[in-house]
C-alpha atoms as a PDB file:
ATOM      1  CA  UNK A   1     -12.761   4.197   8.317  1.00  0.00           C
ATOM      2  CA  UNK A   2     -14.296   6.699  10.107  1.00  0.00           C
ATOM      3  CA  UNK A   3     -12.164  10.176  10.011  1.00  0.00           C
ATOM      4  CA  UNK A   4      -9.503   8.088   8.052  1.00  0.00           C
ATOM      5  CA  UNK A   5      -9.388   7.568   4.337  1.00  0.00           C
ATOM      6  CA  UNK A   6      -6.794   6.457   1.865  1.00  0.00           C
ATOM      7  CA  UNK A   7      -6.302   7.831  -1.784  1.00  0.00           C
ATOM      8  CA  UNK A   8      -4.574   6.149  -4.435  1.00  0.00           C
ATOM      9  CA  UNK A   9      -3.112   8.494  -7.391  1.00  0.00           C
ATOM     10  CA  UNK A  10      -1.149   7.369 -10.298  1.00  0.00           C
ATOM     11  CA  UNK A  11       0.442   9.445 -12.995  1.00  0.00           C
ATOM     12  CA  UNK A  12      -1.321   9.287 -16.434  1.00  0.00           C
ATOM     13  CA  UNK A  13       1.181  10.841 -18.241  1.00  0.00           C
ATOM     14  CA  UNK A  14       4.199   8.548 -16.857  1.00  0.00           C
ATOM     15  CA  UNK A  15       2.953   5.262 -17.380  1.00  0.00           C
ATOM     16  CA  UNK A  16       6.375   3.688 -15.961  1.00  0.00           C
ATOM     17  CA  UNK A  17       5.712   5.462 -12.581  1.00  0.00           C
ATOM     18  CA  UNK A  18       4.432   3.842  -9.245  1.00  0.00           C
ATOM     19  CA  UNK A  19       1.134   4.509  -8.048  1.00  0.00           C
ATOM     20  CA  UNK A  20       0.833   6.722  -4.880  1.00  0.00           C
ATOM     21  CA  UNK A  21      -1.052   6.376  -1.636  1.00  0.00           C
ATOM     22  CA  UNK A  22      -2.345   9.431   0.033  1.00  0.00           C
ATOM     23  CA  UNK A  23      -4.389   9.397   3.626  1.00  0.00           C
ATOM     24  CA  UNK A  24      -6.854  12.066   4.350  1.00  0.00           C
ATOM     25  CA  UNK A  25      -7.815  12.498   8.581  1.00  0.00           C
ATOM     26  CA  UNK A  26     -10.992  14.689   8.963  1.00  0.00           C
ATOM     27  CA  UNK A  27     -11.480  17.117  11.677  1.00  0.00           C
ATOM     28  CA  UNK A  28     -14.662  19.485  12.303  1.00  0.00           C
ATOM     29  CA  UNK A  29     -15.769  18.328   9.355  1.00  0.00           C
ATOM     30  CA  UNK A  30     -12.797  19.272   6.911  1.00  0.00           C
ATOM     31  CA  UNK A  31     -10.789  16.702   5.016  1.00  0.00           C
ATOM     32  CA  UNK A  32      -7.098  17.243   5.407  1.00  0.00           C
ATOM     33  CA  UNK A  33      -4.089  15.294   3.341  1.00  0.00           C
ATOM     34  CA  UNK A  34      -1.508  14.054   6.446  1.00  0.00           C
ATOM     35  CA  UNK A  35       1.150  12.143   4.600  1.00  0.00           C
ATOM     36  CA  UNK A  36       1.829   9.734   1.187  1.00  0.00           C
ATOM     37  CA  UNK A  37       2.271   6.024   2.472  1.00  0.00           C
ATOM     38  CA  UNK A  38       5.810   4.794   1.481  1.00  0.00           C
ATOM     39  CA  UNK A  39       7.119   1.383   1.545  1.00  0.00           C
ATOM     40  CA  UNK A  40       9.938   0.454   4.214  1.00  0.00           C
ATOM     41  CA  UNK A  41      13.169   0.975   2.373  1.00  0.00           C
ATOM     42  CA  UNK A  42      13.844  -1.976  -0.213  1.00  0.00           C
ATOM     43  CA  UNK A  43      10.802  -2.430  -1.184  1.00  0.00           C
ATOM     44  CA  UNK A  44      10.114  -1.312  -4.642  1.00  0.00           C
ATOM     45  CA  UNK A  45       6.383  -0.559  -4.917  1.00  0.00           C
ATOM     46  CA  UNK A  46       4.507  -0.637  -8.833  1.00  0.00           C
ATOM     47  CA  UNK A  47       2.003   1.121 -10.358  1.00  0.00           C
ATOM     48  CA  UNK A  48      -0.482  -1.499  -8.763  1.00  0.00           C
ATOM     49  CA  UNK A  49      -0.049  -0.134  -5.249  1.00  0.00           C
ATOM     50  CA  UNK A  50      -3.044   0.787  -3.742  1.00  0.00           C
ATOM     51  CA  UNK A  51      -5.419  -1.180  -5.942  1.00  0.00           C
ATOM     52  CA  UNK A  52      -6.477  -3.038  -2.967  1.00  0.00           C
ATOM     53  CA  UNK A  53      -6.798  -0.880   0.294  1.00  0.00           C
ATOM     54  CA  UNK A  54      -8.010  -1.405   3.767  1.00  0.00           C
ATOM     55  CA  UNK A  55      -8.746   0.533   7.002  1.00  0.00           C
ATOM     56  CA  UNK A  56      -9.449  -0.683  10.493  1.00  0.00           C
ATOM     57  CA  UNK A  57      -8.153  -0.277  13.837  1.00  0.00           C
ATOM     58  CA  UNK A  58      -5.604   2.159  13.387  1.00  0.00           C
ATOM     59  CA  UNK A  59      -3.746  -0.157  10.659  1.00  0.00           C
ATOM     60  CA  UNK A  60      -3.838   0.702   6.541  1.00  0.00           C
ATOM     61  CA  UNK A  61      -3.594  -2.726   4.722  1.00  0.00           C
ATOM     62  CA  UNK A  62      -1.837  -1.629   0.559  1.00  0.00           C
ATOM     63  CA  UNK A  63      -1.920  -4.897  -1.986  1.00  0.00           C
ATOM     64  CA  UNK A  64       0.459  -4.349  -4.859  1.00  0.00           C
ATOM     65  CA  UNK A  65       0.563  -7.021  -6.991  1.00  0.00           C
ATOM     66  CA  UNK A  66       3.672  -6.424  -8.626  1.00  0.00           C
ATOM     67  CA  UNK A  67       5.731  -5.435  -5.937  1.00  0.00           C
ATOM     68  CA  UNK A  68       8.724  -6.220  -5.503  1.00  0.00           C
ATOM     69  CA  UNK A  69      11.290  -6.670  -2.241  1.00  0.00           C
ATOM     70  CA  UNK A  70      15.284  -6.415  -2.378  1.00  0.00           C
ATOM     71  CA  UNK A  71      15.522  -9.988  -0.957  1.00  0.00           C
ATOM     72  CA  UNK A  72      13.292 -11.400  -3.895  1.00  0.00           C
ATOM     73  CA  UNK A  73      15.208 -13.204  -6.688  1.00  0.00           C
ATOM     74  CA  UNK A  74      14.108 -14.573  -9.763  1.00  0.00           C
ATOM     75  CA  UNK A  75      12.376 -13.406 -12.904  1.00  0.00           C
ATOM     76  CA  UNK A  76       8.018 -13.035 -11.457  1.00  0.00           C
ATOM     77  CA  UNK A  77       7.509 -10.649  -8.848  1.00  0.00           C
ATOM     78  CA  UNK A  78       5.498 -12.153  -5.807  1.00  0.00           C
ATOM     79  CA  UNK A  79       3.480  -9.113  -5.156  1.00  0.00           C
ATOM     80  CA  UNK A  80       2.601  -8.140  -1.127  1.00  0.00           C
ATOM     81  CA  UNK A  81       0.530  -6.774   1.000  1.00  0.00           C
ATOM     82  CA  UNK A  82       1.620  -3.682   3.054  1.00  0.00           C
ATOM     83  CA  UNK A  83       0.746  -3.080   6.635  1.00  0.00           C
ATOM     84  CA  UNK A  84       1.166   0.851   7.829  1.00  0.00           C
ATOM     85  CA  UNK A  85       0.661   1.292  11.570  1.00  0.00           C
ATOM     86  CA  UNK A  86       0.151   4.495  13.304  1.00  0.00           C
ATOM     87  CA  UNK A  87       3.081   5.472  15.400  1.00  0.00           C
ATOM     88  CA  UNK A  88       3.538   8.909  17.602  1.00  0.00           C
ATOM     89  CA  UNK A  89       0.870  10.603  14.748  1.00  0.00           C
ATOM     90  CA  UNK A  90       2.553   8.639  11.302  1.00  0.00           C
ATOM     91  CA  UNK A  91       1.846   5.702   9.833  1.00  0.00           C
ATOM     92  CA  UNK A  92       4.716   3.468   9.068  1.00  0.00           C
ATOM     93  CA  UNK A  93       4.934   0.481   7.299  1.00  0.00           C
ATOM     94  CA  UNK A  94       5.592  -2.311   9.895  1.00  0.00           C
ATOM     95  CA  UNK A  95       4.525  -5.609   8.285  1.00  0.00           C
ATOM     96  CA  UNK A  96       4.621  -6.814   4.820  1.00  0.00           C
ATOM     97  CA  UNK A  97       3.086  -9.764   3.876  1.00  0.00           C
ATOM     98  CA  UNK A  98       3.997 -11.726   0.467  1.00  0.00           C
ATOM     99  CA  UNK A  99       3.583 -15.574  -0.763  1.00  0.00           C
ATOM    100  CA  UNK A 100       6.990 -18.151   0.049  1.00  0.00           C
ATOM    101  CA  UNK A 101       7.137 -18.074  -4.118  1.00  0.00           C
ATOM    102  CA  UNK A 102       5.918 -16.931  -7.255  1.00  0.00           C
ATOM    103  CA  UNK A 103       2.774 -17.902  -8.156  1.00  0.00           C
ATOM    104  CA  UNK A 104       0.607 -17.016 -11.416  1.00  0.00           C
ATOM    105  CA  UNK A 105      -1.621 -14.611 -10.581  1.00  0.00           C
ATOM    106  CA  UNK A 106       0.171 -13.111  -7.634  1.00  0.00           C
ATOM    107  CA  UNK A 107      -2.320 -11.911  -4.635  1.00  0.00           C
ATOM    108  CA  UNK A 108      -5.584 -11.293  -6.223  1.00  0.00           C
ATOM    109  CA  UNK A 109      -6.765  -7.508  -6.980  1.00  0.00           C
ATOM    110  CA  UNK A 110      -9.370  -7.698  -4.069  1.00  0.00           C
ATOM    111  CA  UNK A 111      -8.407  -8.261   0.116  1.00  0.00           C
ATOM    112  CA  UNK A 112      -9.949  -6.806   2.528  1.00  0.00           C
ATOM    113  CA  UNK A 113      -9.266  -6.908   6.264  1.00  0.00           C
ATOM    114  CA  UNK A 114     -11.498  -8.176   9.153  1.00  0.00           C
END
């Protein structure tokens, strides 16, 4: 959006590693890297982070459909979507929204934001 703009990078050697989210801020015309998004802490992200991305308003919207959160039991992972707010220049991840159980397929590979 704007000066703001989100990169997703996985590794293609390490197929068992999660995907990683980058975010770019232009000024005077330049593109700059200002910090990897990272999940809160217990929330293990997969290498489906990212495929689904959003920008507006100052918030970054992540889907990762196999996600998974330390307070989710059973055998499917739900999947969620992350919500990274700006805060004091960072973006955090305040908000993360999931379904209230497994379902087959999890959140779909497209959202968007609005």
């Amino acid at each position: 959006e704007g000066d703001l703009a989100a990169v997703r990078s996985v590794n293609t050697e390490r197929a068992e590693l999660p995907a990683r989210i980058f975010l770019f801020r232009r000024a005077a015309g330049k593109w700059t890297m200002v910090q990897e998004l990272l999940p809160a802490k217990g929330i293990a992200h997969s290498r489906a982070f990212g495929m689904s991305m959003a920008i507006s308003q100052g918030r970054v919207v992540v889907g990762d459909v196999a996600a998974r959160g330390a307070d989710e039991t059973g055998d499917l992972p739900c999947g969620c979507v992350l919500v990274f707010e700006e805060k004091d220049g960072k973006f955090e991840n305040t908000l993360r929204l999931m379904p209230r159980e497994p379902s087959a397929p999890a959140f779909p590979p497209g959202c968007g934001m609005s």
